[in-house]
PDB file of N, CA and C in Angstrom:
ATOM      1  N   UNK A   1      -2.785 -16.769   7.052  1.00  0.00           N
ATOM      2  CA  UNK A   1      -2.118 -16.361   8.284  1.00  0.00           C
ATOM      3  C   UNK A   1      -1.140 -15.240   7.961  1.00  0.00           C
ATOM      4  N   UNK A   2      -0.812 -14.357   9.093  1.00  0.00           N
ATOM      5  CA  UNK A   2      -0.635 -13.335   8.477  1.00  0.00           C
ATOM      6  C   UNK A   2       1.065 -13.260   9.457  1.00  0.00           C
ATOM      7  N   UNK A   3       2.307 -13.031   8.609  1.00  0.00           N
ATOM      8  CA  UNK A   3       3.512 -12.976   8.865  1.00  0.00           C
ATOM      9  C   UNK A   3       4.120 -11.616   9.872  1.00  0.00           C
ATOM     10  N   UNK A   4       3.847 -11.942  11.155  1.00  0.00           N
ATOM     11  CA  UNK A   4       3.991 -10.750  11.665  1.00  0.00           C
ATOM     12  C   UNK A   4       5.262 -10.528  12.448  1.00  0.00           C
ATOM     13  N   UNK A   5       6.246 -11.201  11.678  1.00  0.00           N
ATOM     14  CA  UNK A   5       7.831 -11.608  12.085  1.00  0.00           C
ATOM     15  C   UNK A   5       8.422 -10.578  12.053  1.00  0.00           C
ATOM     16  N   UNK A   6       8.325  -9.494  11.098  1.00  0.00           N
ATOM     17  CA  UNK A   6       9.227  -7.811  10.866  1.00  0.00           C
ATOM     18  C   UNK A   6       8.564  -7.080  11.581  1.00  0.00           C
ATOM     19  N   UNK A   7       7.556  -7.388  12.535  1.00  0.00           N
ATOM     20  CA  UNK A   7       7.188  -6.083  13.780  1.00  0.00           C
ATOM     21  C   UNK A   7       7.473  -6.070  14.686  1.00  0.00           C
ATOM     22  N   UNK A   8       7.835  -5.165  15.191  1.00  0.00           N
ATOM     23  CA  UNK A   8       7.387  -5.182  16.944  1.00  0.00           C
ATOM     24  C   UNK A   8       6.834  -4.730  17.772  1.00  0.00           C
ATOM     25  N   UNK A   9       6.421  -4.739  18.910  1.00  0.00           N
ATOM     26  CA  UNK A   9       5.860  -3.405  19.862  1.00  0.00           C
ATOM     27  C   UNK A   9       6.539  -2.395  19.527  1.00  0.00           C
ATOM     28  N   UNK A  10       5.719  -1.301  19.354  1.00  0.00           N
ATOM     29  CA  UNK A  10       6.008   0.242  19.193  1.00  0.00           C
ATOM     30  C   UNK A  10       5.417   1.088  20.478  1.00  0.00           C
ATOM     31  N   UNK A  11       5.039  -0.027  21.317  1.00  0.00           N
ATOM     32  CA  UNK A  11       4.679   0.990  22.746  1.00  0.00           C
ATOM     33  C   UNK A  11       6.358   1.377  24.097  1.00  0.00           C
ATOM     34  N   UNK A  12       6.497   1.931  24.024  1.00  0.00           N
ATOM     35  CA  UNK A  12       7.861   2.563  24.957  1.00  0.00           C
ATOM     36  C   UNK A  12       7.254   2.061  25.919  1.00  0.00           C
ATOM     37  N   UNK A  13       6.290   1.684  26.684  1.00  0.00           N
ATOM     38  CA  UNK A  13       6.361   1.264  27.973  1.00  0.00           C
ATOM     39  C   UNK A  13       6.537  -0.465  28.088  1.00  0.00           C
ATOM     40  N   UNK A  14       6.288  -0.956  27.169  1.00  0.00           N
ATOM     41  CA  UNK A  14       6.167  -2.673  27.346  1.00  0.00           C
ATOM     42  C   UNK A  14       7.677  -3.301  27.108  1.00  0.00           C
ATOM     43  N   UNK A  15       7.711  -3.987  27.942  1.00  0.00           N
ATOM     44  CA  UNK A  15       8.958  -4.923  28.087  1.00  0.00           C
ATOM     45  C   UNK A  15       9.280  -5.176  26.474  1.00  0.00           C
ATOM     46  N   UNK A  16       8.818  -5.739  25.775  1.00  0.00           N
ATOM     47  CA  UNK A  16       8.947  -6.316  24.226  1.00  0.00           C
ATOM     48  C   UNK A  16       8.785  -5.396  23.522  1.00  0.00           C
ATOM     49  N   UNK A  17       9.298  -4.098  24.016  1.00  0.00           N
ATOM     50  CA  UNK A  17       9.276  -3.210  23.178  1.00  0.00           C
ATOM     51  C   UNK A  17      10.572  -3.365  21.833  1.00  0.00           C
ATOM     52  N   UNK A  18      10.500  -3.414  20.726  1.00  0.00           N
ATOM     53  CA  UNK A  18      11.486  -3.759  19.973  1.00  0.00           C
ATOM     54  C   UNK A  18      11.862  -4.776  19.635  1.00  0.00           C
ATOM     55  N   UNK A  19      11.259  -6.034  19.954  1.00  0.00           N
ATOM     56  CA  UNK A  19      11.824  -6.901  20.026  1.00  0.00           C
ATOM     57  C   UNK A  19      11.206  -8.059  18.620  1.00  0.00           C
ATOM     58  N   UNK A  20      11.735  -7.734  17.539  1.00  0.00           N
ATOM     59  CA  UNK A  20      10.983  -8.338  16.287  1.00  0.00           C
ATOM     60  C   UNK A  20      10.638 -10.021  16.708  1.00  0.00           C
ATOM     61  N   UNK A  21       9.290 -10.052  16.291  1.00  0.00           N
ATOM     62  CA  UNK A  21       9.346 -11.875  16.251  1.00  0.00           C
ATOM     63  C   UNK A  21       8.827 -12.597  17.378  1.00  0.00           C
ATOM     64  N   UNK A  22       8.714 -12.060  18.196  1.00  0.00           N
ATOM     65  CA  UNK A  22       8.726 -12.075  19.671  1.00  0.00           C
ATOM     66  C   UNK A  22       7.231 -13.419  19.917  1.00  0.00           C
ATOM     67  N   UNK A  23       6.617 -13.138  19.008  1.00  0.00           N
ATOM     68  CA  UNK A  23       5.226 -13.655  18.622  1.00  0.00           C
ATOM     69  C   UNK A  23       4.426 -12.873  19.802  1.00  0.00           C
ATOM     70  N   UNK A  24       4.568 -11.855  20.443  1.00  0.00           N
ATOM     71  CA  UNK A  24       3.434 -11.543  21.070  1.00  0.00           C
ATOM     72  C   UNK A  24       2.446 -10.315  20.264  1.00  0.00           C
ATOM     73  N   UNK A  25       2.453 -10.381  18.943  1.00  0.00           N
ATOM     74  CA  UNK A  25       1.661  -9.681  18.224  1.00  0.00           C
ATOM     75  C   UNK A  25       0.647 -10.275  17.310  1.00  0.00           C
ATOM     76  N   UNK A  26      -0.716  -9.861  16.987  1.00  0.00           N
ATOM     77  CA  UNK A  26      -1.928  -9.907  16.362  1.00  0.00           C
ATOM     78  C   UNK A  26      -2.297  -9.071  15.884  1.00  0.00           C
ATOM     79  N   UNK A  27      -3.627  -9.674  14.809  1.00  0.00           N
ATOM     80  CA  UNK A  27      -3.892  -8.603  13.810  1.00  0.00           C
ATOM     81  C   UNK A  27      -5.344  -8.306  14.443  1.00  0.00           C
ATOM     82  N   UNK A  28      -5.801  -7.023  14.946  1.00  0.00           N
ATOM     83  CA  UNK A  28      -7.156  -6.890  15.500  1.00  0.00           C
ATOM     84  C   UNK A  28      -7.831  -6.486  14.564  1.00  0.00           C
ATOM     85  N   UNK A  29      -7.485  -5.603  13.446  1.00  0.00           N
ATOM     86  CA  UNK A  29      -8.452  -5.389  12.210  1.00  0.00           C
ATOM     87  C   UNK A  29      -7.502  -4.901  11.369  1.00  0.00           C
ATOM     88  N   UNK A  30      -8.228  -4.478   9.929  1.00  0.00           N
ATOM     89  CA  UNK A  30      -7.684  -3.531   9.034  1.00  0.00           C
ATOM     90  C   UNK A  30      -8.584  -2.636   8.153  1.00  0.00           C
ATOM     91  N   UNK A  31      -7.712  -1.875   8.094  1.00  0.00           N
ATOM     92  CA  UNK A  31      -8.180  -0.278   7.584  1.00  0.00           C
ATOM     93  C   UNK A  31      -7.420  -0.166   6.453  1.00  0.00           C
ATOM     94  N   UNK A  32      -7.727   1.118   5.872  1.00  0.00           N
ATOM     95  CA  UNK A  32      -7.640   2.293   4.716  1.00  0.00           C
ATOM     96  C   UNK A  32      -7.891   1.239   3.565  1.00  0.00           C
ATOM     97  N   UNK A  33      -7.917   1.754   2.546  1.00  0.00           N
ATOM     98  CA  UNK A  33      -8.009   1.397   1.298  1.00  0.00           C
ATOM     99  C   UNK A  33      -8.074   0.089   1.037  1.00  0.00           C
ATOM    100  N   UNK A  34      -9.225  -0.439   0.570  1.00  0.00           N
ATOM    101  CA  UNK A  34      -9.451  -2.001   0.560  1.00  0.00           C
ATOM    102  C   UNK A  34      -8.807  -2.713   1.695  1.00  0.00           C
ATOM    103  N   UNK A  35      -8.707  -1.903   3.397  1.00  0.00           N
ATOM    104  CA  UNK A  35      -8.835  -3.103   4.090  1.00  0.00           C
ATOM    105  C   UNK A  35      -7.268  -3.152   4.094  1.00  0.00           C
ATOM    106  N   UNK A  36      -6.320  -2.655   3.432  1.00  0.00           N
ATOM    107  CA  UNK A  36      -5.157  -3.148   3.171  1.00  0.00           C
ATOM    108  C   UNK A  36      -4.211  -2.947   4.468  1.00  0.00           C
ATOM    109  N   UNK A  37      -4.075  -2.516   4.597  1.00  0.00           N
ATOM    110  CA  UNK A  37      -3.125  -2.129   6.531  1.00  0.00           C
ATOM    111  C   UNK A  37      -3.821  -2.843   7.319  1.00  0.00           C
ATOM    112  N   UNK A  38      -3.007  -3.681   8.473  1.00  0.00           N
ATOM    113  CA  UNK A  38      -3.395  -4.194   9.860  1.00  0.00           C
ATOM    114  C   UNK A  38      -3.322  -2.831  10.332  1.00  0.00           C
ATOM    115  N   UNK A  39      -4.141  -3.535  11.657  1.00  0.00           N
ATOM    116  CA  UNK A  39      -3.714  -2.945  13.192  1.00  0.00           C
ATOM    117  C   UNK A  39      -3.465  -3.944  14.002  1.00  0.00           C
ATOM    118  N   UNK A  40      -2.241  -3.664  14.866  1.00  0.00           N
ATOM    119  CA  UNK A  40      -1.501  -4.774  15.396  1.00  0.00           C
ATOM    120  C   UNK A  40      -2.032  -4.416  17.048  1.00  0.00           C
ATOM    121  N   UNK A  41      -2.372  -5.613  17.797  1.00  0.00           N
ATOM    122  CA  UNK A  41      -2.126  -5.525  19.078  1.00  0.00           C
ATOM    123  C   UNK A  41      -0.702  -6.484  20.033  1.00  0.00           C
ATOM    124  N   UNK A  42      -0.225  -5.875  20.872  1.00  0.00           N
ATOM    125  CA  UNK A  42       0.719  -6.810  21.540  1.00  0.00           C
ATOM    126  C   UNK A  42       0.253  -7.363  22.730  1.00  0.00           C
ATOM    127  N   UNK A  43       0.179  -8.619  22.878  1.00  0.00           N
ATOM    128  CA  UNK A  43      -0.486  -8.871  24.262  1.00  0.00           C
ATOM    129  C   UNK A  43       0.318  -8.715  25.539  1.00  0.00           C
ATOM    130  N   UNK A  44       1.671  -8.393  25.280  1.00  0.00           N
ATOM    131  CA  UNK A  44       2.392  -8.361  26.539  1.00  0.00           C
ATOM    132  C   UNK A  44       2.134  -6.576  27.179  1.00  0.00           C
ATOM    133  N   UNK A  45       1.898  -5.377  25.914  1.00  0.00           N
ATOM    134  CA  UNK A  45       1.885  -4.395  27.301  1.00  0.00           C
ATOM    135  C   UNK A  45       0.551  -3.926  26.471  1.00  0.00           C
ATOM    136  N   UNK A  46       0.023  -5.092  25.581  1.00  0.00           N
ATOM    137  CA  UNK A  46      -1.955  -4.515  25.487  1.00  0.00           C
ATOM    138  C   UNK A  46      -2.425  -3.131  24.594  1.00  0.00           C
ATOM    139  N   UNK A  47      -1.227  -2.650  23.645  1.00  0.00           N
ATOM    140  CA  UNK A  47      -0.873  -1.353  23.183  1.00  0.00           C
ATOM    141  C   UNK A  47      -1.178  -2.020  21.824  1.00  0.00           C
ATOM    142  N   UNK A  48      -2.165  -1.063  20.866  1.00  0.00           N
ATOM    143  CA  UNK A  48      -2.392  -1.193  19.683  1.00  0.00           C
ATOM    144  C   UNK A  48      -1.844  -0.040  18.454  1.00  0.00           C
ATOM    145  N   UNK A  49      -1.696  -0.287  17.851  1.00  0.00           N
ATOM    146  CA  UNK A  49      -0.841   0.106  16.388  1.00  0.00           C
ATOM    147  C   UNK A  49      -1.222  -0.157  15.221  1.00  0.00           C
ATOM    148  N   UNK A  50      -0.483   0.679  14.577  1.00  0.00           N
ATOM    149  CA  UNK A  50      -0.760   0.197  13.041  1.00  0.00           C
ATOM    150  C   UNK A  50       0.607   0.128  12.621  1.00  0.00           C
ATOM    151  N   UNK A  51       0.587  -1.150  11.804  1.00  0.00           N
ATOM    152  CA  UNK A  51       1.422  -1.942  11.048  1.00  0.00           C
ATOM    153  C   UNK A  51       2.756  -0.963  10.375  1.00  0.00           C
ATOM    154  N   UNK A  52       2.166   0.220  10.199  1.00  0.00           N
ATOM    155  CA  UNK A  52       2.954   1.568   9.609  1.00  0.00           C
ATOM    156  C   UNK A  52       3.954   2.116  10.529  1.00  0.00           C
ATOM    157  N   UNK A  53       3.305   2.310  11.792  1.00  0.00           N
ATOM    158  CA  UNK A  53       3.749   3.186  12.845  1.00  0.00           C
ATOM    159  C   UNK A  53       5.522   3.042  12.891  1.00  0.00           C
ATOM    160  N   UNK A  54       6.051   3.706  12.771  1.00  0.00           N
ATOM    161  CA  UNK A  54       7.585   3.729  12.962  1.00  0.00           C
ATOM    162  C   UNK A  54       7.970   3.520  11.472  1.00  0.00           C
ATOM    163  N   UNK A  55       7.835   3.711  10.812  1.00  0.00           N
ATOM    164  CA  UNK A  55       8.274   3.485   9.407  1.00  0.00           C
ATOM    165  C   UNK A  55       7.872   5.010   8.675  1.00  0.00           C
ATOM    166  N   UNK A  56       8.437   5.475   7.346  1.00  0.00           N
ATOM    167  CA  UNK A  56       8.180   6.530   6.710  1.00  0.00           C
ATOM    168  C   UNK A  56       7.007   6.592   6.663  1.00  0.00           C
ATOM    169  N   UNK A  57       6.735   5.627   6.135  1.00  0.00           N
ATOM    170  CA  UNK A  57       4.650   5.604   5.695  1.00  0.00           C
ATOM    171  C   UNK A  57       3.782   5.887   6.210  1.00  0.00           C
ATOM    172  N   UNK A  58       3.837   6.453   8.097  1.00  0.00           N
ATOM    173  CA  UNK A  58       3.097   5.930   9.031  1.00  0.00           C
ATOM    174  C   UNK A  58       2.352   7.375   8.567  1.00  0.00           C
ATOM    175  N   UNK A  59       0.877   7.673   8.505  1.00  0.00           N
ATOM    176  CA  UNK A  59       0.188   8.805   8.574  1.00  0.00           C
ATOM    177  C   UNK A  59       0.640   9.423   7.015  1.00  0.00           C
ATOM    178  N   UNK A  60       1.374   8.724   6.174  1.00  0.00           N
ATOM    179  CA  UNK A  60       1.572   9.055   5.119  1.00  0.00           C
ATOM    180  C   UNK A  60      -0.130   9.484   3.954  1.00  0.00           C
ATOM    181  N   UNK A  61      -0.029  10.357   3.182  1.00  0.00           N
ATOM    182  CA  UNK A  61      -0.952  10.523   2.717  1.00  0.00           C
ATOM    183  C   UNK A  61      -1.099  10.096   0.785  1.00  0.00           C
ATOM    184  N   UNK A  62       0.502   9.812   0.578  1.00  0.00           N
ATOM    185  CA  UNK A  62       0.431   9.679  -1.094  1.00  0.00           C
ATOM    186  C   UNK A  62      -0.133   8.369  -1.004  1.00  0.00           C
ATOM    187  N   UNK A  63       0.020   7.310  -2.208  1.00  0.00           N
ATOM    188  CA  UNK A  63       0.132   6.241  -2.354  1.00  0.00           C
ATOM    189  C   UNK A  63       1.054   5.239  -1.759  1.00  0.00           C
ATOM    190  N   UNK A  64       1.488   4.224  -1.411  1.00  0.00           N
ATOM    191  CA  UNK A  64       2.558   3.807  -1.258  1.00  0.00           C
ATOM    192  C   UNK A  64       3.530   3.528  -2.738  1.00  0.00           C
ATOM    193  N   UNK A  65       2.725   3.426  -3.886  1.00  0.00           N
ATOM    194  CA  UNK A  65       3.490   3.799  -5.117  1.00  0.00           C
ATOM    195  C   UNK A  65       4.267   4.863  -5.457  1.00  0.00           C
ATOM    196  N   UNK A  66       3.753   5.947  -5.005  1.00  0.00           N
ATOM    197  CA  UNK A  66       3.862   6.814  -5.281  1.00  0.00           C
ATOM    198  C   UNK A  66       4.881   7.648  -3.943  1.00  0.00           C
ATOM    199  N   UNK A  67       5.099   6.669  -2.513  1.00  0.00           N
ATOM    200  CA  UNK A  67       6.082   7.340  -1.664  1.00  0.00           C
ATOM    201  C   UNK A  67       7.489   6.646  -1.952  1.00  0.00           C
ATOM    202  N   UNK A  68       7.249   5.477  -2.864  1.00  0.00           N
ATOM    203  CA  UNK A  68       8.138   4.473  -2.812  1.00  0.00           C
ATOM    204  C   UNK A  68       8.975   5.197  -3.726  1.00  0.00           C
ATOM    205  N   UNK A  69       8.651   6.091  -5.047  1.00  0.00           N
ATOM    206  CA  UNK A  69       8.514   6.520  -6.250  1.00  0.00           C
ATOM    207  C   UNK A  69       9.496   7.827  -5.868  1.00  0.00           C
ATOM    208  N   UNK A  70       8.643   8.741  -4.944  1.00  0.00           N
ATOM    209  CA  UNK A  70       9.618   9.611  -4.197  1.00  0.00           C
ATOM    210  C   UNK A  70      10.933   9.591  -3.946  1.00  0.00           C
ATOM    211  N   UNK A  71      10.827   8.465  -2.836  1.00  0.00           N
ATOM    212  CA  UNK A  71      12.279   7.760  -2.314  1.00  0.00           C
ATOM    213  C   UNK A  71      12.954   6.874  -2.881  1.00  0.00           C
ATOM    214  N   UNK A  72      12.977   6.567  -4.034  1.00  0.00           N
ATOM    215  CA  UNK A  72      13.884   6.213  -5.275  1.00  0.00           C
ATOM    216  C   UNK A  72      14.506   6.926  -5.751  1.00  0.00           C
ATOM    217  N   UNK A  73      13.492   8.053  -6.549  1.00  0.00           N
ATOM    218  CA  UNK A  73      14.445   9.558  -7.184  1.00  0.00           C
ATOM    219  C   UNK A  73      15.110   9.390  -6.395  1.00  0.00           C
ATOM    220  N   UNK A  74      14.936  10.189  -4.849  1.00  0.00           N
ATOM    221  CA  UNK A  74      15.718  10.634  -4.016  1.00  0.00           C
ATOM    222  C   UNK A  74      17.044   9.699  -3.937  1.00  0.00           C
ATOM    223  N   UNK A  75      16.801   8.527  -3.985  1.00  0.00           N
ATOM    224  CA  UNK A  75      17.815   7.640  -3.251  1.00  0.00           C
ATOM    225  C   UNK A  75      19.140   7.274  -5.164  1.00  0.00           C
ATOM    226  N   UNK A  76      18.697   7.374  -6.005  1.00  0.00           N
ATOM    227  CA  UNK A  76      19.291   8.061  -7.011  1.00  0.00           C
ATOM    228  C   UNK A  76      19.784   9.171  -7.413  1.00  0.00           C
ATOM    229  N   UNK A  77      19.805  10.508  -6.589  1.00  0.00           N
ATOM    230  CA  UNK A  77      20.173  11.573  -6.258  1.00  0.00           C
ATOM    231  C   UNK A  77      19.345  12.430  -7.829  1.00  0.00           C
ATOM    232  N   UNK A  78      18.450  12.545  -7.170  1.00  0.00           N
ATOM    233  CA  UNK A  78      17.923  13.368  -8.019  1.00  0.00           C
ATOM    234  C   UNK A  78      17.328  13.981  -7.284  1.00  0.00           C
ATOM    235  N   UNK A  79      16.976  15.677  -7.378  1.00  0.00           N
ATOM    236  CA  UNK A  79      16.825  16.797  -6.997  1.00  0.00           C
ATOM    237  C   UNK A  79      15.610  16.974  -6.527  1.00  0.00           C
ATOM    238  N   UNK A  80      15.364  17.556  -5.590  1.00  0.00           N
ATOM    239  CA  UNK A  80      13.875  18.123  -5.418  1.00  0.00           C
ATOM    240  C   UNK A  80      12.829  18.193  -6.154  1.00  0.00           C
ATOM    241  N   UNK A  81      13.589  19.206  -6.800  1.00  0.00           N
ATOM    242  CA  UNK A  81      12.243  19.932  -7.867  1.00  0.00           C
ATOM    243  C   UNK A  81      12.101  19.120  -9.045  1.00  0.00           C
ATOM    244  N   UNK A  82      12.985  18.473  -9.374  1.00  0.00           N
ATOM    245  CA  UNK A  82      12.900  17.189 -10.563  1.00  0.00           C
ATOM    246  C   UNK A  82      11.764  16.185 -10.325  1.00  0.00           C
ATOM    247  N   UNK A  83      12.485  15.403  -8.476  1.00  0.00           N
ATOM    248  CA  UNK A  83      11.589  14.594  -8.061  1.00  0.00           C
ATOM    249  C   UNK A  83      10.166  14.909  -8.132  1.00  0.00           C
ATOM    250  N   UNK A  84       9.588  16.206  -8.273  1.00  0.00           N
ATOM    251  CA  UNK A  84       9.009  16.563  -7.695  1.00  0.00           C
ATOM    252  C   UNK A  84       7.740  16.556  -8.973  1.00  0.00           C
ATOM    253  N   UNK A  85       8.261  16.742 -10.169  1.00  0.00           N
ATOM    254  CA  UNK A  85       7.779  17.246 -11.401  1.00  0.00           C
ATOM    255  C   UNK A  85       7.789  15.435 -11.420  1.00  0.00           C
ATOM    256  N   UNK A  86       8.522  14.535 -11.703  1.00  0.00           N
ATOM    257  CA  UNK A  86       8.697  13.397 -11.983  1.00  0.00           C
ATOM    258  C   UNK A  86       7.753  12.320 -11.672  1.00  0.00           C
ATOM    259  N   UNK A  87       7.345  12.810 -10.525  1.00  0.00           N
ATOM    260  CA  UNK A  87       6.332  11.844  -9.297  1.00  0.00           C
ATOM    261  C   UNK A  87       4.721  12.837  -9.396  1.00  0.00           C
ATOM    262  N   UNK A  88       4.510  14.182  -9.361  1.00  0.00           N
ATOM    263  CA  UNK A  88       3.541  15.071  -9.458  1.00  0.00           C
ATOM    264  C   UNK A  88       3.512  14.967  -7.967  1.00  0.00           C
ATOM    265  N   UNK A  89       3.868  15.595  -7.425  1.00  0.00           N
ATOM    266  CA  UNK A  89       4.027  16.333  -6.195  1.00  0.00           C
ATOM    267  C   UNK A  89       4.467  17.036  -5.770  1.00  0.00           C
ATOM    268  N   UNK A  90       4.173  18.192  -5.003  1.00  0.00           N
ATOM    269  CA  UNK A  90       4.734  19.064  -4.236  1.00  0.00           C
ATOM    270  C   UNK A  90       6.461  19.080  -3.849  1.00  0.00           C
ATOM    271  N   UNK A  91       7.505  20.004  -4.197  1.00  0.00           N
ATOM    272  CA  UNK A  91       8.361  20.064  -3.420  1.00  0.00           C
ATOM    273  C   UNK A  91       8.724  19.972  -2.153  1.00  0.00           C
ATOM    274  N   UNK A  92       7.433  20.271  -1.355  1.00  0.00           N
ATOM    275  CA  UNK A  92       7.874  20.262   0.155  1.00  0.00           C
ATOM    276  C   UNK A  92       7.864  19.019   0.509  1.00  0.00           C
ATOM    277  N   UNK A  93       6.378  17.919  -0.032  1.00  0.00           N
ATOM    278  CA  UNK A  93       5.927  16.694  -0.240  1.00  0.00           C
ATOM    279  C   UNK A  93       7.561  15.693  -0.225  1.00  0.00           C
ATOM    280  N   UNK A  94       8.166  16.600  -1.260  1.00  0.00           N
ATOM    281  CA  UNK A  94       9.414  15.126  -1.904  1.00  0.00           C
ATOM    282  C   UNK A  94      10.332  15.506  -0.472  1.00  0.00           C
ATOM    283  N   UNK A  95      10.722  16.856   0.446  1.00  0.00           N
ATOM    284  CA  UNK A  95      11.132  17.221   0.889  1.00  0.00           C
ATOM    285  C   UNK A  95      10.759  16.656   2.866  1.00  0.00           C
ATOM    286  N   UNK A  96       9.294  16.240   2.683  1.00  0.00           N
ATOM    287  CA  UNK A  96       8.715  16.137   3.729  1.00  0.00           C
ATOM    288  C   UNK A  96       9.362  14.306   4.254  1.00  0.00           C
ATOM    289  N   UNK A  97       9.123  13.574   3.187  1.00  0.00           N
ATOM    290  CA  UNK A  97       9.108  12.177   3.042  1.00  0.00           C
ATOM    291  C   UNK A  97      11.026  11.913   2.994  1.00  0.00           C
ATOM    292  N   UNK A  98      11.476  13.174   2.363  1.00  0.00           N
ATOM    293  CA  UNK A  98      13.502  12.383   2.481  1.00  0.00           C
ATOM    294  C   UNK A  98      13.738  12.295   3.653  1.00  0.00           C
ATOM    295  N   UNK A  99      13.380  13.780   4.797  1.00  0.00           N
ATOM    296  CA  UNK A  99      13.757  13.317   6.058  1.00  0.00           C
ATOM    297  C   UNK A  99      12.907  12.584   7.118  1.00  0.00           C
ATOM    298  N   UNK A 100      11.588  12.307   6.517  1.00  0.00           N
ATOM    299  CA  UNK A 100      11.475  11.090   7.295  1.00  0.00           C
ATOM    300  C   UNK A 100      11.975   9.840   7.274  1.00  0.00           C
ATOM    301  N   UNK A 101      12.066   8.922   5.587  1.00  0.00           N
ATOM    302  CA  UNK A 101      13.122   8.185   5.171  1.00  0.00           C
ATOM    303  C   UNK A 101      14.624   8.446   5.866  1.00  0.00           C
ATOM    304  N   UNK A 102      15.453   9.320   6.189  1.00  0.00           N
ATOM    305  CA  UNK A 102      16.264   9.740   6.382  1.00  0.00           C
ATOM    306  C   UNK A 102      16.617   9.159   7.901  1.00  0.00           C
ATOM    307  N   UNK A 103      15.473  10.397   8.749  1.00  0.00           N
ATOM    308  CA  UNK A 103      15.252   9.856  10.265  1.00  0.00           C
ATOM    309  C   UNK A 103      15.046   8.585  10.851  1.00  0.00           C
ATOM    310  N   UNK A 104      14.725   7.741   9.863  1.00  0.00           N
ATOM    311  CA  UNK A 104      14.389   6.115   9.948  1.00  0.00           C
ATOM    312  C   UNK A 104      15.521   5.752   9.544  1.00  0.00           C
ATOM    313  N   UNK A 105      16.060   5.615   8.914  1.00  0.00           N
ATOM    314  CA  UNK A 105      17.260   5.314   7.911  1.00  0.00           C
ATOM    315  C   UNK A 105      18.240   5.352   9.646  1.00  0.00           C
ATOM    316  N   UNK A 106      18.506   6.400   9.878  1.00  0.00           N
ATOM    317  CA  UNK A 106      19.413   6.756  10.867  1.00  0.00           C
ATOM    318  C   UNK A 106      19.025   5.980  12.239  1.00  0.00           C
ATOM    319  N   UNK A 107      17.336   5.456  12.420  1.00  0.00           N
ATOM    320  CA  UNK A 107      17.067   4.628  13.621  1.00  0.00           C
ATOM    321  C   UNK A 107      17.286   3.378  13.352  1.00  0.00           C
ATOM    322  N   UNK A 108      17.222   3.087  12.184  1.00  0.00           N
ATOM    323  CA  UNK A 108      17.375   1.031  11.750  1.00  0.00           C
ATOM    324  C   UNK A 108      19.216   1.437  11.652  1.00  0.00           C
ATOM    325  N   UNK A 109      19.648   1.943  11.351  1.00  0.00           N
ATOM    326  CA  UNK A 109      21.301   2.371  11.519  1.00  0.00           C
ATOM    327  C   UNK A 109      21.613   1.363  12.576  1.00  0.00           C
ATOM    328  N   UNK A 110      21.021   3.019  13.778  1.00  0.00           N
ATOM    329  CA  UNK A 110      21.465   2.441  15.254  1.00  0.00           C
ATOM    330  C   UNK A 110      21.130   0.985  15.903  1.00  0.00           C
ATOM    331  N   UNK A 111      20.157   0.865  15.729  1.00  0.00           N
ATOM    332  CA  UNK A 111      19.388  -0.466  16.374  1.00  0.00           C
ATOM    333  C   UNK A 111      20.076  -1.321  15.474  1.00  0.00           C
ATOM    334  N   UNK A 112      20.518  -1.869  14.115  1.00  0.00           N
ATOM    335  CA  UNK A 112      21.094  -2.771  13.472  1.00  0.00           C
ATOM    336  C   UNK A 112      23.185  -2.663  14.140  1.00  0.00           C
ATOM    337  N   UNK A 113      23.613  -1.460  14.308  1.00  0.00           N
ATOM    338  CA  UNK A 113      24.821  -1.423  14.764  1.00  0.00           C
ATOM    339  C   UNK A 113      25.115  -2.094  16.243  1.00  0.00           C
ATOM    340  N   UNK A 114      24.311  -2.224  16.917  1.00  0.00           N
ATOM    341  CA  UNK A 114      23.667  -2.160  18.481  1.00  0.00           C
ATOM    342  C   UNK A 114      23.976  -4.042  18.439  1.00  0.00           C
ATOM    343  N   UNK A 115      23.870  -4.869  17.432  1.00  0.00           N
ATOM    344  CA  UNK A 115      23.905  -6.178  16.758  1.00  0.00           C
ATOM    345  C   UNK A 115      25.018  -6.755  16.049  1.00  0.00           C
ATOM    346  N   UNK A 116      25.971  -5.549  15.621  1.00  0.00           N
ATOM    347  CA  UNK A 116      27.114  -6.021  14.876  1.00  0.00           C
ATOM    348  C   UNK A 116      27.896  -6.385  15.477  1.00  0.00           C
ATOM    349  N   UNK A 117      29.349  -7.337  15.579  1.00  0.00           N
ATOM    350  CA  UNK A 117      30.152  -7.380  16.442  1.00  0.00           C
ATOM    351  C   UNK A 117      31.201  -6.407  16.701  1.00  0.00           C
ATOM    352  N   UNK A 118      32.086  -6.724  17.573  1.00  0.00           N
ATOM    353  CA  UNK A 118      32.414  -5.997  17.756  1.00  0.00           C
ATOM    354  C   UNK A 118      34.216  -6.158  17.022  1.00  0.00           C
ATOM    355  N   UNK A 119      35.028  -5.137  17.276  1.00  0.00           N
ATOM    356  CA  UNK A 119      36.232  -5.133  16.347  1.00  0.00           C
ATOM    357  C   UNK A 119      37.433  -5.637  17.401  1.00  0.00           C
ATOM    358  N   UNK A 120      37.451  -7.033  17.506  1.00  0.00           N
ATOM    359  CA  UNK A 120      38.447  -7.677  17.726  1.00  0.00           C
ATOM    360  C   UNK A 120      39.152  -8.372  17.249  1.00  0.00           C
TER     361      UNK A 120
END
C-alpha cells in the first residue's frame, strides 16, 4: 500500500486543493524508469498528476541522485562552476535546479508560516 500522506491536490480548481492527507488521493499508474514515479488521481476535483508535480524534480531530467547531489553542493555553499565540475553537469543545469529548489523553498516557507502561531 502505497503512503500517500505528503501529497496533495495540485489542481487550483478543487476544493482539497493543498490539503495533505486528506485521503482523497490514488495511485492510477506509474511511469519513468522502472515504473518508479506514481501518477496520482484526486477524486474530489478528478485532476491527475504526478507524484513530482510541485516539487524541484517535477519534469526534472538528471537523476534524482544526481539532483539531490546538485542541491547539497549548493546548500553547502559551494559555487556554480565547482558544483558543476563536482556533479558533471552543466553550469546552467546547477543554476537551473538552485532556483527551482529556491522557488519551492520560498512556497513550503509560506504555506508552513500560514500554520505557525501567532506572537502573543
Amino acid at each position: 500500500m502505497d503512503d500517500l500522506g505528503p501529497f496533495c491536490c495540485q489542481n487550483s480548481d478543487c476544493p482539497d486543493v493543498g490539503k495533505r492527507g486528506h485521503g482523497n488521493l490514488t495511485v492510477t499508474s506509474r511511469y519513468g524508469p522502472n515504473k518508479a514515479r506514481r501518477m496520482l488521481r484526486c477524486s474530489t476535483g478528478k485532476a491527475r498528476f504526478s507524484e513530482r508535480k510541485g516539487t524541484p524534480l517535477f519534469k526534472a531530467r538528471l537523476t534524482p541522485t544526481t539532483a539531490v547531489a546538485v542541491l547539497a553542493h549548493v546548500a553547502e555553499g559551494v559555487g556554480t562552476r565547482k558544483t558543476a565540475r563536482l556533479t558533471g553537469v552543466h553550469p546552467d543545469t546547477v543554476t537551473r535546479y538552485t532556483r527551482l529548489a529556491g522557488d519551492h523553498a520560498a512556497e513550503l516557507h509560506d504555506e508552513l508560516v500560514a500554520f505557525s502561531p501567532g506572537d502573543q
